[in-house]
Protein backbone atom coordinates (compact mmCIF):
# COMPACT_ATOMS: atom_id res chain seq x y z
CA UNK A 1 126.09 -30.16 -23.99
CA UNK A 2 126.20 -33.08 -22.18
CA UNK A 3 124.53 -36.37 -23.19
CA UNK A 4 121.51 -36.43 -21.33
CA UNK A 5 120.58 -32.86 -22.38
CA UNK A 6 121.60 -34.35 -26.01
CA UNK A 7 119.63 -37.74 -25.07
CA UNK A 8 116.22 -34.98 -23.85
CA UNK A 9 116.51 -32.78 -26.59
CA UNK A 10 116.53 -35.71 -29.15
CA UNK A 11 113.28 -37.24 -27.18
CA UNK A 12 111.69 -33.65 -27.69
CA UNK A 13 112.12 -33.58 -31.07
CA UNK A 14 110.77 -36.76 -31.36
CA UNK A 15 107.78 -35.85 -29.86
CA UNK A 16 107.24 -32.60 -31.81
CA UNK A 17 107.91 -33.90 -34.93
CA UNK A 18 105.19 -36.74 -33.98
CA UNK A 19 103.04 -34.61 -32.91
CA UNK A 20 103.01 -32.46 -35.72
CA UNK A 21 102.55 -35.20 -38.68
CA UNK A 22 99.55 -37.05 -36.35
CA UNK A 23 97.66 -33.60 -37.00
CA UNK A 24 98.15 -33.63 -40.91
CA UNK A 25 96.40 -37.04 -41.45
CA UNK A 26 93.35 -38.66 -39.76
CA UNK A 27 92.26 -42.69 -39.44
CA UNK A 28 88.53 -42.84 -39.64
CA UNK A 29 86.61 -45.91 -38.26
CA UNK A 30 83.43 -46.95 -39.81
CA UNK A 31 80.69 -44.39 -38.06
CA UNK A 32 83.20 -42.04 -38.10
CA UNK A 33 83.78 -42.24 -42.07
CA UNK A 34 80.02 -42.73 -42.81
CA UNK A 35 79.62 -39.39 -40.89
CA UNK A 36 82.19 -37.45 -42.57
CA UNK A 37 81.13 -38.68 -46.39
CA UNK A 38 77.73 -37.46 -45.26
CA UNK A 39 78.91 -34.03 -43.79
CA UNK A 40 80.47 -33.66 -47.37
CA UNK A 41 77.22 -34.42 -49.07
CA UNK A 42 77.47 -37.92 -49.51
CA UNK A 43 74.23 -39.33 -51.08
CA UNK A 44 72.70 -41.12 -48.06
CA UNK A 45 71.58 -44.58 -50.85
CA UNK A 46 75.12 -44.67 -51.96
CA UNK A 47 76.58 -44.40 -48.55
CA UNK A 48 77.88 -47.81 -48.09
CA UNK A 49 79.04 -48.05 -51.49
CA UNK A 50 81.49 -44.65 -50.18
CA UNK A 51 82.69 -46.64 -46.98
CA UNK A 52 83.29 -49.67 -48.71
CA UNK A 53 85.53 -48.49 -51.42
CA UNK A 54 87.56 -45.91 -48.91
CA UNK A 55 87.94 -48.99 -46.39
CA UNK A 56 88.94 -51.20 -49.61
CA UNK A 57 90.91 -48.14 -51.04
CA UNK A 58 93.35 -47.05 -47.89
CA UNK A 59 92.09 -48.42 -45.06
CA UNK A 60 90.18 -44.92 -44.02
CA UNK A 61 93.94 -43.57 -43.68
CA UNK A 62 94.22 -39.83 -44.92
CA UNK A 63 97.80 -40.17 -45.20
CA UNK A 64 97.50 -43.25 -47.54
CA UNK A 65 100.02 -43.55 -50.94
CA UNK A 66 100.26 -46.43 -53.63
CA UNK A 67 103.21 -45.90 -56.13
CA UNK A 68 101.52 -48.17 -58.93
CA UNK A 69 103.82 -50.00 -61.21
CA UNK A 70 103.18 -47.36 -64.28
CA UNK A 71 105.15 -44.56 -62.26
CA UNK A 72 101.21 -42.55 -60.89
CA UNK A 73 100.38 -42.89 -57.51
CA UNK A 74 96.92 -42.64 -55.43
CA UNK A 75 96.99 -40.40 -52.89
CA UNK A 76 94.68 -40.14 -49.39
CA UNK A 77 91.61 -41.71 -48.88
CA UNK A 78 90.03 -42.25 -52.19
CA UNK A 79 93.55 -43.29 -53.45
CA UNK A 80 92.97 -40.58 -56.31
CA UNK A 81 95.73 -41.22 -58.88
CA UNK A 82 97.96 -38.31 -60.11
CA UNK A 83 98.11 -38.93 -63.46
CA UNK A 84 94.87 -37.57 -64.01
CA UNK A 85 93.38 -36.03 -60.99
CA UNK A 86 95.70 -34.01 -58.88
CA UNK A 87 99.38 -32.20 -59.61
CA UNK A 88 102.21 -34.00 -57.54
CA UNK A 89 104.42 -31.05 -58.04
CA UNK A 90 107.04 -33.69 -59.46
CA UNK A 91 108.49 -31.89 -62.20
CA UNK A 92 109.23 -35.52 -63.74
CA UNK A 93 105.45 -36.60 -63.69
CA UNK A 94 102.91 -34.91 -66.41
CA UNK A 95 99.00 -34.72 -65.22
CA UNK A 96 96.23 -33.59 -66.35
CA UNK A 97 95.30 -32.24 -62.69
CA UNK A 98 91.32 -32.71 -63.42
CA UNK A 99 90.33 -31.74 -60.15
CA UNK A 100 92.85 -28.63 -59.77
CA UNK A 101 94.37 -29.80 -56.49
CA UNK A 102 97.66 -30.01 -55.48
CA UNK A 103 98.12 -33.58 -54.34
CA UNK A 104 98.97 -33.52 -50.92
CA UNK A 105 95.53 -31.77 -50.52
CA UNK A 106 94.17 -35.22 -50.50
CA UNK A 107 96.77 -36.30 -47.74
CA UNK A 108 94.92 -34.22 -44.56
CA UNK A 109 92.36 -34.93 -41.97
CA UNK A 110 90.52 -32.37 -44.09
CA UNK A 111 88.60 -33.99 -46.30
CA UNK A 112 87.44 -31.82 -48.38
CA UNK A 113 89.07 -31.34 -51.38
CA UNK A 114 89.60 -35.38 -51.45
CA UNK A 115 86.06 -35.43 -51.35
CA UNK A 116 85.01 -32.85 -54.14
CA UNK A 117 87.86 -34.50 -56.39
CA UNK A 118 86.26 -38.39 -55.82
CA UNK A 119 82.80 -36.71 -56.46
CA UNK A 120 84.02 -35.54 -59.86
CA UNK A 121 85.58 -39.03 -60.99
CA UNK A 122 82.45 -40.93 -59.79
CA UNK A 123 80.55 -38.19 -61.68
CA UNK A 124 82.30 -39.26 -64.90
CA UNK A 125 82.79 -43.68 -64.09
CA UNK A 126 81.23 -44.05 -61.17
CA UNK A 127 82.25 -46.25 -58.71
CA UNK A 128 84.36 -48.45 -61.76
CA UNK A 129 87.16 -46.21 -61.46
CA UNK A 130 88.19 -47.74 -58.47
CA UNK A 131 89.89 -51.37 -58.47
CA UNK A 132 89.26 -51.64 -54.90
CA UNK A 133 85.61 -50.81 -55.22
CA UNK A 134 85.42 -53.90 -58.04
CA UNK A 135 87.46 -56.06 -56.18
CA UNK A 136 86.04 -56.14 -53.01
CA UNK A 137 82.67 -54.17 -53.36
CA UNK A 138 81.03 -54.92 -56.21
CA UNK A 139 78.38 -57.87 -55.72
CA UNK A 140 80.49 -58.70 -51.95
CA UNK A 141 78.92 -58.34 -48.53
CA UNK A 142 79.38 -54.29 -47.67
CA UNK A 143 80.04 -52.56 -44.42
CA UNK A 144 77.35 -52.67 -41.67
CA UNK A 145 76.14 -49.35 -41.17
CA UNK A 146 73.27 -49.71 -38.84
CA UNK A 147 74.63 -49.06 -35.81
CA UNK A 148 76.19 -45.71 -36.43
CA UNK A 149 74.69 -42.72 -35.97
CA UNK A 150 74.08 -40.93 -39.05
C-alpha cells in the first residue's frame, strides 16, 4: 500500500470512528433539555430546578464523567454516582446499583434510563443529592425558560 492509500484509509477511519461515538452521546441546549426532561415526565413546577442542576451537573453533555477523589464516579447528565446508583462493571468497584442500570446506560443520547434513575434519587433527597444543584441552584438566579417552547 502506498502512503496516500495509507494517509486515506487513516482519514476514513477517523471519520467512522467519529462518527460513530457523536451518535452515542448528545449536547442539549436549554429548550432542548427543558423539552426532553418534560418528554420524560418531568414535573412542569420543578422544571427549572431539572435544567439548572443538569446544566450545573455536566454541562447538558450525555457523555459527561467525574472520577471524584473517593474512587466513584458520576456518569451522564445527572452525574449519577456509581457507588450507589448504577454498576460500572469494574470488578474493583462495589455498588449497590439502586437503580439496576449498567452505567454506561446513563452515557447515551437516550435519556431514559438516566432519567428514571435521577427520578428515584430525587424521590429519596431530592434535589440535595446533588452538589451542583446546592452550589449553584439553590437560592441563585435559575435558567430562563420562557422563551422555549414547552
Amino acid at each position: 500500500m502506498n502512503r496516500i492509500s495509507k494517509v486515506s484509509v487513516f482519514i476514513l477511519m477517523m471519520a467512522v470512528m467519529n462518527s460513530i461515538s457523536s451518535t452515542e452521546g448528545k449536547k442539549f441546549t436549554t429548550c432542548s433539555l427543558a423539552k426532553a426532561l418534560l418528554d420524560q415526565g418531568f414535573s412542569k413546577e420543578d422544571l427549572v430546578n431539572w435544567v439548572c442542576l443538569v446544566q450545573a451537573e455536566s454541562g447538558m453533555n450525555t457523555t459527561k464523567r467525574n472520577h471524584n477523589r473517593n474512587g466513584s464516579t458520576d456518569w451522564g447528565l445527572f452525574q449519577i454516582n456509581d457507588r450507589y446508583w448504577c454498576d460500572p462493571q469494574d470488578k474493583n468497584k462495589l455498588s449497590t446499583n439502586e437503580c439496576k442500570i449498567n452505567c454506561t446506560a446513563l452515557l447515551t443520547d437516550n435519556i431514559t434510563k438516566a432519567a428514571g434513575c435521577a427520578k428515584k434519587i430525587f424521590k429519596r433527597h431530592g434535589f440535595q443529592a446533588w452538589y451542583g444543584w446546592i452550589n449553584k441552584c439553590d437560592g441563585k438566579p435559575l435558567p430562563d425558560l420562557s422563551k422555549c417552547k414547552l
